[in-house]
C-alpha atoms as a PDB file:
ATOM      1  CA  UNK A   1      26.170   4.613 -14.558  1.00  0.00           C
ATOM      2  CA  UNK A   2      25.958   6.477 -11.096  1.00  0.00           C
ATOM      3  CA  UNK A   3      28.901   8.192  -9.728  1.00  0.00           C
ATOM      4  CA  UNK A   4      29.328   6.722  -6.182  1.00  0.00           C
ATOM      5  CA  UNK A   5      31.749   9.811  -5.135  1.00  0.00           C
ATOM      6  CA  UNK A   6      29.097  12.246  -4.636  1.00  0.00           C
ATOM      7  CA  UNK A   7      25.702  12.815  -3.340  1.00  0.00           C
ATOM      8  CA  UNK A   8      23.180  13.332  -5.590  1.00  0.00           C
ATOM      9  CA  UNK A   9      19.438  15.019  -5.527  1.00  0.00           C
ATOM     10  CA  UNK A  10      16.594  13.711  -8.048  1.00  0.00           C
ATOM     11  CA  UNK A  11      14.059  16.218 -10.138  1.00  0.00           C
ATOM     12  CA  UNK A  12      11.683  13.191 -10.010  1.00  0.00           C
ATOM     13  CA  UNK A  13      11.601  13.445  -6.450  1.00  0.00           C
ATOM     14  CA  UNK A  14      11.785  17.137  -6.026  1.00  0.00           C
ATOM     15  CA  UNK A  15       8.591  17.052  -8.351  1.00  0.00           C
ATOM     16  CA  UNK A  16       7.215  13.998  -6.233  1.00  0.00           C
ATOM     17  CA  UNK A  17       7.210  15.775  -2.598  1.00  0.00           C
ATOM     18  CA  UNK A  18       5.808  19.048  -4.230  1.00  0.00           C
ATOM     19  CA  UNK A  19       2.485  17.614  -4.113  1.00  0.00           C
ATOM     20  CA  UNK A  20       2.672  16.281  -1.174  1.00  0.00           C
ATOM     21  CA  UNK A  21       3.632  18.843   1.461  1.00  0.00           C
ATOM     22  CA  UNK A  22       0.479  19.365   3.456  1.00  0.00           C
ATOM     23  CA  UNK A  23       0.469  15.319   3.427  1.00  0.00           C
ATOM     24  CA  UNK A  24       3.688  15.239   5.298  1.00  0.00           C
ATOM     25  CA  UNK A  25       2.785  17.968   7.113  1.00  0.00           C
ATOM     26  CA  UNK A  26       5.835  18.720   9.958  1.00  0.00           C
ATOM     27  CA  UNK A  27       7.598  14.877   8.833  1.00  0.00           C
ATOM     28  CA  UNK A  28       7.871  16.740   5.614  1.00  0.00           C
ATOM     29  CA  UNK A  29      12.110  16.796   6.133  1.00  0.00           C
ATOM     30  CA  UNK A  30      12.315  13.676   7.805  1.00  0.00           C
ATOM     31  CA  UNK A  31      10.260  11.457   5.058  1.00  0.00           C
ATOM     32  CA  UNK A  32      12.251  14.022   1.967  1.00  0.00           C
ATOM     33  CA  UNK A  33      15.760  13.629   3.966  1.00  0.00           C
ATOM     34  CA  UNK A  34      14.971   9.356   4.333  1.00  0.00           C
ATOM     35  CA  UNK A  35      13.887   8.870   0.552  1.00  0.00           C
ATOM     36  CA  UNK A  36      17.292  11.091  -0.304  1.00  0.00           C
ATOM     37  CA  UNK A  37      19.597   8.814   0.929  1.00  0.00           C
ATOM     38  CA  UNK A  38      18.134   5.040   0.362  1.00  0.00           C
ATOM     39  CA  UNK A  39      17.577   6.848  -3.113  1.00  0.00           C
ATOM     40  CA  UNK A  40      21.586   7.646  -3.226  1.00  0.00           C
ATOM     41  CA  UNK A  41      22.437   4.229  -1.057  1.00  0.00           C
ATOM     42  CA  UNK A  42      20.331   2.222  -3.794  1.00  0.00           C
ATOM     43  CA  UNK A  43      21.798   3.660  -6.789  1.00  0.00           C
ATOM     44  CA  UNK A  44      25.084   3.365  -5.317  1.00  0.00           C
ATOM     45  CA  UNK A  45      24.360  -0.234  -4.953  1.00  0.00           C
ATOM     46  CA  UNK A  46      23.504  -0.244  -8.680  1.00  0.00           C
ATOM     47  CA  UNK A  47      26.617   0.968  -9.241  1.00  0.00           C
ATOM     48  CA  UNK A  48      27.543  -1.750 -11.932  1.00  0.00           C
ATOM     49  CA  UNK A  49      24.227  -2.440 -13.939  1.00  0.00           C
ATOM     50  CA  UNK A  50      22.241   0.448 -16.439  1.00  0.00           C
ATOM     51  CA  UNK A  51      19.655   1.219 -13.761  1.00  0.00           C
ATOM     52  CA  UNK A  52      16.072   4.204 -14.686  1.00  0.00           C
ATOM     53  CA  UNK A  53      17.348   6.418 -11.599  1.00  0.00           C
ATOM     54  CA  UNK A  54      13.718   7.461 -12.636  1.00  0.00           C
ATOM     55  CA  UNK A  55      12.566   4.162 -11.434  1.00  0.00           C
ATOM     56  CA  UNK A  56      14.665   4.473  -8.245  1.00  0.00           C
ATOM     57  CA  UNK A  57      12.945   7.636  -7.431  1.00  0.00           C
ATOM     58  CA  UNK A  58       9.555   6.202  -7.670  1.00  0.00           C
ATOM     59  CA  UNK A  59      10.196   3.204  -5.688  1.00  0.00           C
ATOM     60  CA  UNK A  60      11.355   5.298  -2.625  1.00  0.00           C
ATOM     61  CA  UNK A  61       9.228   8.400  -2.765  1.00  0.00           C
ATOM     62  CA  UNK A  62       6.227   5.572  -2.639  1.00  0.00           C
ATOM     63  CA  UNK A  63       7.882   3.226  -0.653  1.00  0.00           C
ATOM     64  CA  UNK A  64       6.467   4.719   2.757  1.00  0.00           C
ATOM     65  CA  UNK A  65       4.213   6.919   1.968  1.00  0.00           C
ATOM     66  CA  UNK A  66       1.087   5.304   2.840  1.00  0.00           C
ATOM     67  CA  UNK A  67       2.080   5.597   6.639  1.00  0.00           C
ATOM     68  CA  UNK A  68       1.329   9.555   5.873  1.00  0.00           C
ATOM     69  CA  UNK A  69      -1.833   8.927   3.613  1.00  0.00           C
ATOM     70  CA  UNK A  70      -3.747   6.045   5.476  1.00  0.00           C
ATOM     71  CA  UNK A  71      -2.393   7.360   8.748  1.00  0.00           C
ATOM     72  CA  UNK A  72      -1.401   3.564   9.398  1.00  0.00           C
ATOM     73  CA  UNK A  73       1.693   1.534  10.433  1.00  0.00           C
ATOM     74  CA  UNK A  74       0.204  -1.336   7.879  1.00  0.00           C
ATOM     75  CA  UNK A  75       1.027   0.805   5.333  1.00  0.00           C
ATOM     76  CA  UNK A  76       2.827  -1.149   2.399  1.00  0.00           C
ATOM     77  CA  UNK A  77      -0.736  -2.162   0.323  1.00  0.00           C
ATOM     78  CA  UNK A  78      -1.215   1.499   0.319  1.00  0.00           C
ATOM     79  CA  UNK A  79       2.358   2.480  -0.290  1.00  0.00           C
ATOM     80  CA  UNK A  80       1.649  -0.031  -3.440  1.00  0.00           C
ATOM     81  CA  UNK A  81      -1.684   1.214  -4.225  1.00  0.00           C
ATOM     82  CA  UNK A  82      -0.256   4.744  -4.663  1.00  0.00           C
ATOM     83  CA  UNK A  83       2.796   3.900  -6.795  1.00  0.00           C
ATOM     84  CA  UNK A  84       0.802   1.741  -8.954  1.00  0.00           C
ATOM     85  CA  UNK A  85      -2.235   4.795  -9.748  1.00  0.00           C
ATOM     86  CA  UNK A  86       1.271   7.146 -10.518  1.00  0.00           C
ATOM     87  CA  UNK A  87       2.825   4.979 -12.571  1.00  0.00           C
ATOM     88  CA  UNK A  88      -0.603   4.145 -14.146  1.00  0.00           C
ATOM     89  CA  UNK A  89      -1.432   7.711 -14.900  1.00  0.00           C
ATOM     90  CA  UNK A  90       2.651   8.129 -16.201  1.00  0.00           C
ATOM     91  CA  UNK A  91       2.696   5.341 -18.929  1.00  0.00           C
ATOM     92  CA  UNK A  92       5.204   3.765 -16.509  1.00  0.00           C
ATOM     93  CA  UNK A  93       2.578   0.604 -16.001  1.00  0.00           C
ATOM     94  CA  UNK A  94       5.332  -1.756 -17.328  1.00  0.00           C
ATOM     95  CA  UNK A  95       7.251  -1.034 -14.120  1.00  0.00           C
ATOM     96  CA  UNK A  96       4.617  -2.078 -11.747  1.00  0.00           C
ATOM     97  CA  UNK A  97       5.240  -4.822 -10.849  1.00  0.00           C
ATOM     98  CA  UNK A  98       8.891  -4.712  -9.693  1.00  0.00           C
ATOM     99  CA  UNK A  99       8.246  -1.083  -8.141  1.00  0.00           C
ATOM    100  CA  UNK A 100       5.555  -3.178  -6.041  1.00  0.00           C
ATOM    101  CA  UNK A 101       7.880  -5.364  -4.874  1.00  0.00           C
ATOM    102  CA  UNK A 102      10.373  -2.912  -3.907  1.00  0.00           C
ATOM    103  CA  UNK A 103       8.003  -1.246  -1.560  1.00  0.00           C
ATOM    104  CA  UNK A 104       6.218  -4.665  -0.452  1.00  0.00           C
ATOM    105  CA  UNK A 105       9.563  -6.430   0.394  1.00  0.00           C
ATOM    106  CA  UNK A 106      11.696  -3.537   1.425  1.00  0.00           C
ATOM    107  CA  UNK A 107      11.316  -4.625   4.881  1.00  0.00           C
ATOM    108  CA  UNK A 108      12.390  -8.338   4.293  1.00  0.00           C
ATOM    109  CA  UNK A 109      14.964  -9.426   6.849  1.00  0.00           C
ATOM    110  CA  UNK A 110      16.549 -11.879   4.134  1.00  0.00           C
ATOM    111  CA  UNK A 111      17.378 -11.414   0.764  1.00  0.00           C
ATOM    112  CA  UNK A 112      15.079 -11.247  -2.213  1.00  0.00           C
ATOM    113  CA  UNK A 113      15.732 -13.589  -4.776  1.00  0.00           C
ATOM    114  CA  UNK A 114      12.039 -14.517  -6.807  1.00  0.00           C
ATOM    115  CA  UNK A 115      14.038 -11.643  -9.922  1.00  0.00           C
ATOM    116  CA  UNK A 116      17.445 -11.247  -9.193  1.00  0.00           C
ATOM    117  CA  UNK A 117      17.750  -8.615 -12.343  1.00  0.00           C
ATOM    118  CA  UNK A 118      15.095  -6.302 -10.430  1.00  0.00           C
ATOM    119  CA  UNK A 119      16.287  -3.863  -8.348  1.00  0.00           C
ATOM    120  CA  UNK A 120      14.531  -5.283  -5.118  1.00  0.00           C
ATOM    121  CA  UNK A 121      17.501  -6.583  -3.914  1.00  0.00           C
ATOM    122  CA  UNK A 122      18.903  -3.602  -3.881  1.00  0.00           C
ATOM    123  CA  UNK A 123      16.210  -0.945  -2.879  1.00  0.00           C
ATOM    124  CA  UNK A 124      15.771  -3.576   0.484  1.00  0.00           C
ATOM    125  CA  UNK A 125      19.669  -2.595   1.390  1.00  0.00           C
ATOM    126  CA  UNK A 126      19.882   0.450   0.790  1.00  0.00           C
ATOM    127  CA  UNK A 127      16.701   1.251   3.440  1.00  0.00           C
ATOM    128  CA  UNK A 128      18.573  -1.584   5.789  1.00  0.00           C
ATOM    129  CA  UNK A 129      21.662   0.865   5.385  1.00  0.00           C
ATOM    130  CA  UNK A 130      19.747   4.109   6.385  1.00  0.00           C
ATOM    131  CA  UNK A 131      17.447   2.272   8.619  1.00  0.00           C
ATOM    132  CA  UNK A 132      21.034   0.998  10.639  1.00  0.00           C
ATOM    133  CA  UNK A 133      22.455   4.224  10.367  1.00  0.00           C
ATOM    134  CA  UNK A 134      25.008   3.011   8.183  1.00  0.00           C
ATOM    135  CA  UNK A 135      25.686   0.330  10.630  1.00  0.00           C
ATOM    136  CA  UNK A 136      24.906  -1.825   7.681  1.00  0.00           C
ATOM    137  CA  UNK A 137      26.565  -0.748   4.842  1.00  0.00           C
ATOM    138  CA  UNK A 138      26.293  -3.645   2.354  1.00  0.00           C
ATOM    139  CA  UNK A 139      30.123  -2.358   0.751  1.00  0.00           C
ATOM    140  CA  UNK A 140      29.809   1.014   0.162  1.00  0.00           C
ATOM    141  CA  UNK A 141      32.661   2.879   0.893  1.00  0.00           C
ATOM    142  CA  UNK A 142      32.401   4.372   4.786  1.00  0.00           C
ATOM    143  CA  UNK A 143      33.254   7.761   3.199  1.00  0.00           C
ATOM    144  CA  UNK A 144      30.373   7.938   0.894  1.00  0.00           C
ATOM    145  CA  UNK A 145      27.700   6.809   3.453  1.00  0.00           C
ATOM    146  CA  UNK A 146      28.780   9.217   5.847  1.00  0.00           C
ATOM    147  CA  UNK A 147      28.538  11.880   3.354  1.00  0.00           C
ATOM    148  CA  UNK A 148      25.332  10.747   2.200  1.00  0.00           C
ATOM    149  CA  UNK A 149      23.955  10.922   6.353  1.00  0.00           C
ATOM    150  CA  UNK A 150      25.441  14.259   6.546  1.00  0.00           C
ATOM    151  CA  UNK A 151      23.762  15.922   3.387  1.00  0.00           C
ATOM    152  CA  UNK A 152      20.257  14.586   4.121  1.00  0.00           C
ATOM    153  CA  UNK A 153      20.039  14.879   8.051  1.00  0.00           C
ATOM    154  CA  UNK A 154      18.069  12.592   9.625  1.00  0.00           C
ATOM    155  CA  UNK A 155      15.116  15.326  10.744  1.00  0.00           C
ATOM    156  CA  UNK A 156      13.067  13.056  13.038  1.00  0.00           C
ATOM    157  CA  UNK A 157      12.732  10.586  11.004  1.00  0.00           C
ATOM    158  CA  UNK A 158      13.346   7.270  13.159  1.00  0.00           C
ATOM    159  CA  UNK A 159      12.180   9.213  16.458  1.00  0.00           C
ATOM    160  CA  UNK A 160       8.926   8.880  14.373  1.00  0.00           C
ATOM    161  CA  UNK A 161       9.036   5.373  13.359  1.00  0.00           C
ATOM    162  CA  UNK A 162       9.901   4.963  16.665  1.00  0.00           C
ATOM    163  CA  UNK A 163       6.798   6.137  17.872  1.00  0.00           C
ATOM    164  CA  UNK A 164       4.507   5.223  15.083  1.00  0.00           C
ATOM    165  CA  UNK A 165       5.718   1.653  16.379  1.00  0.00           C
ATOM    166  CA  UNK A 166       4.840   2.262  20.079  1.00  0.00           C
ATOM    167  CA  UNK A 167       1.469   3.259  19.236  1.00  0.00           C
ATOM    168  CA  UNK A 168       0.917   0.229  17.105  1.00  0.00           C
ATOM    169  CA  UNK A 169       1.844  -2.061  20.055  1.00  0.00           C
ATOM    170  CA  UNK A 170      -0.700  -0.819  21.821  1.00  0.00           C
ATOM    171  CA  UNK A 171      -3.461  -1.595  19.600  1.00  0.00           C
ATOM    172  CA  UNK A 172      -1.576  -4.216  18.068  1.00  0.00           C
ATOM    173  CA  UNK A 173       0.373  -6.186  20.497  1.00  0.00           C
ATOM    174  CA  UNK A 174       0.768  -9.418  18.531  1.00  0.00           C
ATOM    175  CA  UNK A 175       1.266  -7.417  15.092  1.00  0.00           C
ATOM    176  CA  UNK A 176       3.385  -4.745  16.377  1.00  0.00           C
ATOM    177  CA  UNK A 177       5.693  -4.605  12.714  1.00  0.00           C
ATOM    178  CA  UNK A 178       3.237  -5.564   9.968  1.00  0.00           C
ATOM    179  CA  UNK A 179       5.616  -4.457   7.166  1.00  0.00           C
ATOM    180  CA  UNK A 180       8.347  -6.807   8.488  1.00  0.00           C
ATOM    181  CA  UNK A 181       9.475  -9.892   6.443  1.00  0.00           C
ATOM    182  CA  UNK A 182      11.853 -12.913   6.719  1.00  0.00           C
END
């Protein structure tokens, strides 16, 4: 079970973002810094059930990551598309489908219930609680998300999200949030 007194770093990641530097390019941080903390607000969530941190780490070091490699706002397919060649090529296949629906519903404005004993649920509050802030904090102690936002700075990351979204009203101004959900 995860220890929600202290932050924590993944190898999984760590391994992850190596490949994927010149990707990122200068969002490097700010994409690294996000998947850190819904990675330790997720597992902090899971708190009470035997959860794969493994699994975790895959969900959220895909979960975005086709706004980087398709250079898109409608990113989720190919935030799916990527997981699901990794886990694939890592004899993780059995996981595919809930790591899909982590990424495809982390955006959902109400709760996922189609597999309550996936970690969907879950994965969608702990980006809710990053994407807030930690306005939203879902019951995690105030302490822990605060340390969590102070370990894993923020970098840029919503200043980008907030212009990635600008730029998709513009060419999009009746789908300006494709990856939204109710």
């Amino acid at each position: 079970m995860y220890d929600t007194t202290s932050v924590i770093n993944s190898l999984l990641l760590d391994d992850l973002f190596s490949g994927y530097q010149e990707v990122l390019g200068e969002d490097y941080d700010a994409y690294r810094n996000h998947c850190l903390r819904v990675f330790n607000f997720c597992c902090a969530l899971a708190r009470k059930r035997e959860v794969d941190l493994d699994k975790i780490a895959v969900a959220v070091f895909f979960h975005d990551l086709g706004i980087w490699t398709e250079k898109s706002f409608d990113y989720l397919p190919a935030s799916q598309l990527l997981a699901r060649s990794y886990l694939e090529k890592n004899g993780k296949g059995d996981w595919q489908s809930e790591i899909e629906a982590m990424i495809g519903e982390h955006h959902k404005l109400t709760r996922y219930k189609e597999h309550p004993e996936w970690l969907v649920e879950l994965f969608r509050k702990a980006d809710w609680i990053d994407m807030t802030g930690g306005l939203l904090r879902f019951r995690l102690k105030d302490d822990f998300v605060t340390d969590v936002l102070e370990a894993f700075p923020n970098a840029g990351f919503h200043r980008k999200l907030v212009q990635l979204a600008v730029e998709r009203f513009k060419s999009h101004p009746f789908s300006p949030l494709p990856m939204m959900k109710l």
